[in-house]
Protein backbone atom coordinates (compact mmCIF):
# COMPACT_ATOMS: atom_id res chain seq x y z
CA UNK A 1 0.00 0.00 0.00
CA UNK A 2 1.32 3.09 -1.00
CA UNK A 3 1.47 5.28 2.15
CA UNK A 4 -0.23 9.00 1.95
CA UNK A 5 1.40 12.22 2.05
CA UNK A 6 -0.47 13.02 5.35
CA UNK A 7 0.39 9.93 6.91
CA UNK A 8 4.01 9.97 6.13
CA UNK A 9 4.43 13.35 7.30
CA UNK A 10 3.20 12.32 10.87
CA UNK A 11 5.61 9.15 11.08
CA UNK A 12 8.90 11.70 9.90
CA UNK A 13 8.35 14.81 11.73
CA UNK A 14 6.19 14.00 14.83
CA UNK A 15 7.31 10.57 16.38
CA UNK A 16 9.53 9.94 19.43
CA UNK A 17 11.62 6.91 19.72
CA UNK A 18 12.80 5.17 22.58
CA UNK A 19 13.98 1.74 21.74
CA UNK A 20 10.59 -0.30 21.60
CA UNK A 21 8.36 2.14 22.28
CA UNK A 22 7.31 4.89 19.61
CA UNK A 23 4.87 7.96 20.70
CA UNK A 24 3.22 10.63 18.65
CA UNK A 25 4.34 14.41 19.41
CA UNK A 26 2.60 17.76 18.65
CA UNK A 27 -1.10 18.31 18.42
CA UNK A 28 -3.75 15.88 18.43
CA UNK A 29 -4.57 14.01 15.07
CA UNK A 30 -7.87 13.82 13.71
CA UNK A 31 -9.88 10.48 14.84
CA UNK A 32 -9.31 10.05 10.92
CA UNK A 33 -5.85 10.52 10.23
CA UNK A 34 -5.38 8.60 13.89
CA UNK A 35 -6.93 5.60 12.26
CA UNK A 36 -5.02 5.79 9.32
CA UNK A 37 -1.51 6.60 10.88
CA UNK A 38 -2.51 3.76 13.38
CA UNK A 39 -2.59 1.24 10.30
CA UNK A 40 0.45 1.68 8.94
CA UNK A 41 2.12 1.34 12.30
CA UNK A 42 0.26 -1.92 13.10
CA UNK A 43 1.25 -3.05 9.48
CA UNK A 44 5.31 -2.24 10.14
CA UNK A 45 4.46 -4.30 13.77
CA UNK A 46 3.52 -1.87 16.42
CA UNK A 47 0.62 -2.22 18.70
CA UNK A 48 -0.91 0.38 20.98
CA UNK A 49 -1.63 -0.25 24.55
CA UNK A 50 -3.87 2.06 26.24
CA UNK A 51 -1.79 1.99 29.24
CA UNK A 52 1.15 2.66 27.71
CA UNK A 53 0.49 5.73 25.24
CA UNK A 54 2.46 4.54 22.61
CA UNK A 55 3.01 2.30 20.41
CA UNK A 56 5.52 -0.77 21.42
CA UNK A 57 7.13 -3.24 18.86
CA UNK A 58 8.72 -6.64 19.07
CA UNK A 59 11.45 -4.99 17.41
CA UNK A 60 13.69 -1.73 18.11
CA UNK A 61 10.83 1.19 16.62
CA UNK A 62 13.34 2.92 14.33
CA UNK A 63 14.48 -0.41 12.86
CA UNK A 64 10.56 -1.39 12.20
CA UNK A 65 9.97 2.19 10.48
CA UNK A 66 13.01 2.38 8.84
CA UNK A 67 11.92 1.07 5.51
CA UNK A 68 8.17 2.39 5.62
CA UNK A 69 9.91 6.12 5.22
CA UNK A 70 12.47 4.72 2.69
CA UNK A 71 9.92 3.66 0.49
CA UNK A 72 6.92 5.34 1.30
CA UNK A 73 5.17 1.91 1.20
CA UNK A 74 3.69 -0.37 3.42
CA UNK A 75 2.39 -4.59 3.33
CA UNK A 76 -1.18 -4.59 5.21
CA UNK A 77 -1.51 -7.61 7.28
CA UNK A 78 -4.28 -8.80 4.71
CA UNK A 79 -1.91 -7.69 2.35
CA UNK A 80 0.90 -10.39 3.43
CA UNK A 81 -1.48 -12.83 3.74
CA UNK A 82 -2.29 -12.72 0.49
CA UNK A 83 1.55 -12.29 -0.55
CA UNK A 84 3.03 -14.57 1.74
CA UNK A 85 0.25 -17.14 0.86
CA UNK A 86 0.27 -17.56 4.64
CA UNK A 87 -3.23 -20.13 5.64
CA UNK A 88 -4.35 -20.58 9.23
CA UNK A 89 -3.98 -23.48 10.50
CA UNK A 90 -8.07 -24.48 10.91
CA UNK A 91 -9.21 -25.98 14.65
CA UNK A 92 -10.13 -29.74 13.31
CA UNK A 93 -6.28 -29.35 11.89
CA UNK A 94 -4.94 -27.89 15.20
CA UNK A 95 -6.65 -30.87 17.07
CA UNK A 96 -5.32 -33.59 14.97
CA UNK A 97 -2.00 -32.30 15.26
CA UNK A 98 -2.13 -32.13 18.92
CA UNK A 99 -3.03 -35.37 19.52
CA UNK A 100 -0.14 -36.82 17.36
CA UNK A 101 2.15 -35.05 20.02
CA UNK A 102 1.48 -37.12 23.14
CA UNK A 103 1.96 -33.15 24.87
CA UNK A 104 2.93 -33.75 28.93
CA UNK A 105 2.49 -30.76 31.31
CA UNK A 106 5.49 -28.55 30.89
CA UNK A 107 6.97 -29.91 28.01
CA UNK A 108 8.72 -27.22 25.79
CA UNK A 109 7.61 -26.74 22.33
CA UNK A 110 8.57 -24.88 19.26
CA UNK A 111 6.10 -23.67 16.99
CA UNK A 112 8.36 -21.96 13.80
CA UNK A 113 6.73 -19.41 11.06
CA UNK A 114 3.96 -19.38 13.90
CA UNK A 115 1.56 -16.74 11.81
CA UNK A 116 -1.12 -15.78 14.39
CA UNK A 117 -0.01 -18.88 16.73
CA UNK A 118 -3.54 -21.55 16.25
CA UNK A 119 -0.60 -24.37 16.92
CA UNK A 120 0.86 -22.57 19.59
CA UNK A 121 -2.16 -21.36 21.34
CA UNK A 122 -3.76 -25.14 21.49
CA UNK A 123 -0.48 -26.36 22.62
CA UNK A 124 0.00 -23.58 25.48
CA UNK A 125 -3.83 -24.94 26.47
CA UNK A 126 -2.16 -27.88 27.07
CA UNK A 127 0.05 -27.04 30.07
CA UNK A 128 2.99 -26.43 27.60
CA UNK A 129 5.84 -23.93 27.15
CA UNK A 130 6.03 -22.24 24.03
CA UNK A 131 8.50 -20.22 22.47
CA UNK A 132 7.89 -18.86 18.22
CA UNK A 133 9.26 -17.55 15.59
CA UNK A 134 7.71 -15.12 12.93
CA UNK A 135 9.60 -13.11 10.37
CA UNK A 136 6.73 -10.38 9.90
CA UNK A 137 6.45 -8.05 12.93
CA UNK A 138 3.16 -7.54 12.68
CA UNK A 139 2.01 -11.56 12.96
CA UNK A 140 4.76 -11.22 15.67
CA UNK A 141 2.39 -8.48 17.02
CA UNK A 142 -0.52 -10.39 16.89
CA UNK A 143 1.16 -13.34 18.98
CA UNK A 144 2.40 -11.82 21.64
CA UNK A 145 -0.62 -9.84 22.22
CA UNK A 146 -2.60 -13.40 22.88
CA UNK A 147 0.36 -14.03 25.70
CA UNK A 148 0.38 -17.46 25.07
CA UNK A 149 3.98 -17.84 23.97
CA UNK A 150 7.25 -17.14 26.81
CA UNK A 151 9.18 -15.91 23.34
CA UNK A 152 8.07 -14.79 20.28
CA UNK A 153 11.33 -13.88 18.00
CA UNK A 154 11.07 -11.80 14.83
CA UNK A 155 13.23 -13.59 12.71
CA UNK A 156 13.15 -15.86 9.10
CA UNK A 157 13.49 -19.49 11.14
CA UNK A 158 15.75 -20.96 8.03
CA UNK A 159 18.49 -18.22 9.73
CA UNK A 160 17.99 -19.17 13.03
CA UNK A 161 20.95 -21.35 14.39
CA UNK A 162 19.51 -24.37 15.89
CA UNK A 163 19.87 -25.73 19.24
CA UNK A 164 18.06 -28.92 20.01
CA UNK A 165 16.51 -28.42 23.40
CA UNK A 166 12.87 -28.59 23.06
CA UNK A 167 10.56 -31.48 23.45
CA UNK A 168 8.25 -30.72 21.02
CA UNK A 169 8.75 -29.17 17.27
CA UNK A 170 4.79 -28.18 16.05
CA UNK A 171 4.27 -26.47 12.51
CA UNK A 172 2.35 -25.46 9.63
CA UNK A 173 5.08 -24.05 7.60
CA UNK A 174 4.70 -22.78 4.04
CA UNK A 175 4.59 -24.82 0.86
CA UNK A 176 6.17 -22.50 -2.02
CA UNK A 177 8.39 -24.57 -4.27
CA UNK A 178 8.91 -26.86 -1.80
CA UNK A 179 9.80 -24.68 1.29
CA UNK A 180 7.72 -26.99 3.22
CA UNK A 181 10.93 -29.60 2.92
CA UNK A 182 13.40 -27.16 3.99
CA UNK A 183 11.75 -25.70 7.05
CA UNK A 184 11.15 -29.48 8.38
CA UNK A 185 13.90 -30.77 7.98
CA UNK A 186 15.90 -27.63 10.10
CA UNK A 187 13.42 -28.15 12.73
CA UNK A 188 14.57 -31.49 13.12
CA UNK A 189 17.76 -30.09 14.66
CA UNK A 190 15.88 -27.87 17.29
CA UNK A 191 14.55 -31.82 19.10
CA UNK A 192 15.92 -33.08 21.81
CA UNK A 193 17.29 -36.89 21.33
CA UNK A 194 13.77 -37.66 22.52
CA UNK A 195 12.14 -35.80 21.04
CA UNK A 196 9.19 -35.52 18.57
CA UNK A 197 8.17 -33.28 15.15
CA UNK A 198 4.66 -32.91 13.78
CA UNK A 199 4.16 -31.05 10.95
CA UNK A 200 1.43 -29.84 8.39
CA UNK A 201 2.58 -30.82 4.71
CA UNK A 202 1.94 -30.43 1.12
CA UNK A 203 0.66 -33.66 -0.62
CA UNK A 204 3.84 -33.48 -2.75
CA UNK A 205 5.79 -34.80 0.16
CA UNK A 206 4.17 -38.15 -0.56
CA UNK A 207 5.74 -38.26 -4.34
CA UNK A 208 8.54 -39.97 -5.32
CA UNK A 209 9.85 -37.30 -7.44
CA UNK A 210 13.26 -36.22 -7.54
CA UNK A 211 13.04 -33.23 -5.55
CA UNK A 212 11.41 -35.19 -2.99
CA UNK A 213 13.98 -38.39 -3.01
CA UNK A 214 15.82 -37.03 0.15
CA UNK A 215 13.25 -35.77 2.74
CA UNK A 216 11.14 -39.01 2.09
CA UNK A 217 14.37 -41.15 3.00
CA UNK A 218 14.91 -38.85 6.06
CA UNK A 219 11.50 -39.71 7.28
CA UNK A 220 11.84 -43.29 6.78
CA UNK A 221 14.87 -43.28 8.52
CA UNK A 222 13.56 -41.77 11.34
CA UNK A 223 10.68 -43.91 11.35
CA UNK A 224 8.21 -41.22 10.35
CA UNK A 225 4.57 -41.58 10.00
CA UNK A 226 2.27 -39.66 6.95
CA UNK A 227 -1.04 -39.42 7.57
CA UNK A 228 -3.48 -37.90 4.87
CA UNK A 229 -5.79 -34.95 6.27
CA UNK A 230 -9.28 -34.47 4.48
CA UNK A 231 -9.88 -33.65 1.75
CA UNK A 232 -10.13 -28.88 1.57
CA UNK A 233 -8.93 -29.19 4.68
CA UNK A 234 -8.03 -25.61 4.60
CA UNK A 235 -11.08 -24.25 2.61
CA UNK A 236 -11.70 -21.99 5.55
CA UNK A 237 -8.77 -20.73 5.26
CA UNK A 238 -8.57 -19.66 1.83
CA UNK A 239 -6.97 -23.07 -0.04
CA UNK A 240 -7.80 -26.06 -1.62
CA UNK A 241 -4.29 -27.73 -1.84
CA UNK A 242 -4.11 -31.43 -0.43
CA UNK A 243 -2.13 -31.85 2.85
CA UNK A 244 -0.66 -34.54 5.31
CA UNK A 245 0.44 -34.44 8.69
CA UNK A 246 4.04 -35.81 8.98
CA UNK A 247 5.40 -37.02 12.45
CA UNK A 248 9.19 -37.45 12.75
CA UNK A 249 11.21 -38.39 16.33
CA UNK A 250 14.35 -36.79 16.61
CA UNK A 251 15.54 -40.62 16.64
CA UNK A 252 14.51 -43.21 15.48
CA UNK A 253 12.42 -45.79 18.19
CA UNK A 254 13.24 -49.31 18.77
CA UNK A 255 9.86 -50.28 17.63
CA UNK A 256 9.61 -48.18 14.33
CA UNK A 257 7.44 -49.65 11.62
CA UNK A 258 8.22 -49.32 8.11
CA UNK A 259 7.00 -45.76 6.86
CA UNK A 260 3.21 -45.58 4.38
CA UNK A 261 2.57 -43.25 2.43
CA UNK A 262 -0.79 -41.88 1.34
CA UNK A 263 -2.06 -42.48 -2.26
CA UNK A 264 -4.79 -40.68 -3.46
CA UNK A 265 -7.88 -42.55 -3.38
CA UNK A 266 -11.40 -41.07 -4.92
CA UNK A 267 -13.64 -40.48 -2.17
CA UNK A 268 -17.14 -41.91 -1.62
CA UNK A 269 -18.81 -38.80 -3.05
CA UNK A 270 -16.69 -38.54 -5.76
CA UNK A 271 -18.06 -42.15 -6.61
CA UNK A 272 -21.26 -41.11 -6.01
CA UNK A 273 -21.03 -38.38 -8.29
CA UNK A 274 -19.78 -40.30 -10.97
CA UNK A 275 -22.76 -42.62 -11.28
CA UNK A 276 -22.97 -46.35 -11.60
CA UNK A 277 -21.20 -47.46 -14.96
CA UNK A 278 -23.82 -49.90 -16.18
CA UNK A 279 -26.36 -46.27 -15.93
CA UNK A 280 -23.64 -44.53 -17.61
CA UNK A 281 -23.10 -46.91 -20.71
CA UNK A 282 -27.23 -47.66 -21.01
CA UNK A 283 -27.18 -43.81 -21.57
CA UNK A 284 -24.38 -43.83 -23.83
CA UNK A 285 -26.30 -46.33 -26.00
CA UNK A 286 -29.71 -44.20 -25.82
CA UNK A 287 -28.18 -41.08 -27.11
CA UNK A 288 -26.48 -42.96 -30.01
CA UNK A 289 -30.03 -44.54 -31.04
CA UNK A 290 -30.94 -40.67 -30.84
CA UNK A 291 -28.21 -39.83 -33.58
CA UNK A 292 -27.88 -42.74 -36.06
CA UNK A 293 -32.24 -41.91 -35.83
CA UNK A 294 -31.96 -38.44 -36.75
CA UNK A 295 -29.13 -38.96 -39.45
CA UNK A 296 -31.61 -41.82 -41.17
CA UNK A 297 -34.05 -39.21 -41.22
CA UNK A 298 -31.93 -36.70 -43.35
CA UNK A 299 -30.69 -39.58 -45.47
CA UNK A 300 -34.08 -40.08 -46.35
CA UNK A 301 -35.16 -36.88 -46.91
CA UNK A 302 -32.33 -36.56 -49.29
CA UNK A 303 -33.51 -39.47 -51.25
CA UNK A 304 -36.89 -37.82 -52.25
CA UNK A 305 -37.09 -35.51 -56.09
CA UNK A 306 -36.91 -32.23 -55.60
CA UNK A 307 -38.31 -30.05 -58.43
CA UNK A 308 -36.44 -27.06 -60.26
CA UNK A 309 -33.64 -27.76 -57.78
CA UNK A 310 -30.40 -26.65 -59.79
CA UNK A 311 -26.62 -26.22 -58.42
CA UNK A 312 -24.00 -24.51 -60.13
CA UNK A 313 -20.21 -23.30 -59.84
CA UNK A 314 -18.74 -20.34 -58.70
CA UNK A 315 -15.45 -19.57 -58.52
CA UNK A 316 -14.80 -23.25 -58.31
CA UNK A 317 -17.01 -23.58 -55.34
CA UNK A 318 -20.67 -25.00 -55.46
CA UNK A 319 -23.38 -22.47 -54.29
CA UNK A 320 -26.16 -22.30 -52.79
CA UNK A 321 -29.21 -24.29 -55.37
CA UNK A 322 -32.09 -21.56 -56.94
CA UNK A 323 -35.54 -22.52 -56.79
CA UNK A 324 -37.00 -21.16 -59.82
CA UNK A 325 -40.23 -22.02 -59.24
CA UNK A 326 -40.94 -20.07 -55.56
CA UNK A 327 -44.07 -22.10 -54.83
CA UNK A 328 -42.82 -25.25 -54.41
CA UNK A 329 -39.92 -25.73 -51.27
CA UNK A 330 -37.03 -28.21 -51.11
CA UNK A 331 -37.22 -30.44 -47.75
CA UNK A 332 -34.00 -31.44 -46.86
């Protein structure tokens, strides 16, 4: 969004800084410009708590507004959403996950490119302790204001360095080009040796392509488990794309069964809607009774005399016949 004149002027000439915290300075704003001003700010991460007076951030203030008065420009959070193809994690999703986790009281989990924190939030429900990452400030925002996490860090989680010490690794991460691979497979390294991953997937995980060759070894190494979640599971949340969960222990357990993965099978309303076959090909037949009828009919038709009926070439193409005699009509 391209930021307006107004707008801008307020955010360069009438802010004060100190660290997190950012207040406005001078005379009061109009309840309009307010609103507007106040978007922006949310959109580069800030928040505004009435007790407070300003506006805090997860992030130093003059670092989160540096590049909203380089460019003039600002990313909405609807805006990244629809950017960062970013899809909440719906509560029948959240639920299934959880209970893959076998979550104890005080366990410490790690929820990475945590969004708006569904995963988190249910797990934090739970009795556990949750630390996330998000690389937008203003998801970050968003999380910490629910209080359900003891850390939120504004950072891309590929950068993070990993250290293994949490119990738990829980995630939705996203799918572009594969991503989904990437951001798994470094959360592996954030487990403890007992530890367990459970993850939200793209279907293409269960392909044996070649860009897909290494993670699916990984998981059967570890003895992983790929389960297939409905079909839209994420309608609600703006996609259709198929997805699995994937569990993965840090190591692999003495008792680890051979890894399945999910084919694709047609559901029992997509049966349904194709129809029994012996209705389909009785149909078939019907409508070609219907055709060969209606071409006998213009053979026959063709058969019959037809008076003062006269063709001729033009231009080495045949027209149209003339019916000299008006009164009397060719059938065909």
């Amino acid at each position: 969004m391209r930021i307006p004149t107004d707008v801008l002027a307020v955010l360069s000439d009438r802010t004060k800084i100190d660290g997190h915290r950012m207040a406005l300075v001078g005379p009061r704003l109009t309840p309009a410009l307010h609103q507007r001003v106040n978007e922006v700010l949310e959109a580069a991460g800030g928040r505004w708590p009435k007790t407070e007076g300003a506006h805090l951030f997860p992030v130093h203030a003059a670092e989160a507004l540096a590049p909203v008065l380089a460019t003039g420009e600002v990313v909405t959070l609807g805006e990244k959403r629809t950017l960062a193809q970013y899809f909440p994690t719906p509560d029948p999703v959240v639920g299934r996950l959880i209970a893959l986790t076998d979550l104890e009281l005080g366990m410490t989990v790690l929820e990475p490119s945590a969004g708006s924190g569904a995963i988190a939030t249910a797990a934090a429900a739970r009795g556990a302790i949750v630390d996330c990452i998000e690389r937008d400030p203003g998801y970050a925002t968003v999380l910490s204001d629910t209080h359900v996490a003891r850390r939120v860090q504004v950072a891309d989680f590929l950068t993070i360095p990993a250290e293994p010490r949490f119990d738990r690794v829980l995630m939705n991460p996203p799918f572009t080009r594969g991503t989904d691979m990437a951001h798994v497979t470094h959360a592996l390294r954030f487990l403890k040796p007992n530890g367990l991953l459970v993850s939200v997937m793209s279907w293409t995980v269960t392909e044996q392509t070649g860009s897909t060759t290494a993670f699916r070894k990984l998981v059967e190494q570890r003895g992983g488990l790929v389960e297939a979640l409905p079909a839209r599971a994420f309608s609600q949340s703006g996609t259709t794309v198929d997805t699995v969960l994937v569990t993965i222990p840090a190591t692999r357990p003495a008792d680890a069964q051979p890894t399945i993965w999910p084919v694709r099978d047609l559901s029992a309303q997509d049966v349904e809607e194709l129809g029994n076959p012996a209705d389909i090909a009785a149909e078939i037949v019907a409508d070609l009774r219907k055709a060969v009828a209606a071409f006998e009919e213009v053979a026959a038709a063709l058969t019959k005399p037809c008076a003062h009926h006269r063709a001729r070439r033009y231009r080495g193409q045949l027209t149209m016949p003339l019916l000299e005699n008006r009164q009397e009509q060719c059938r065909l």
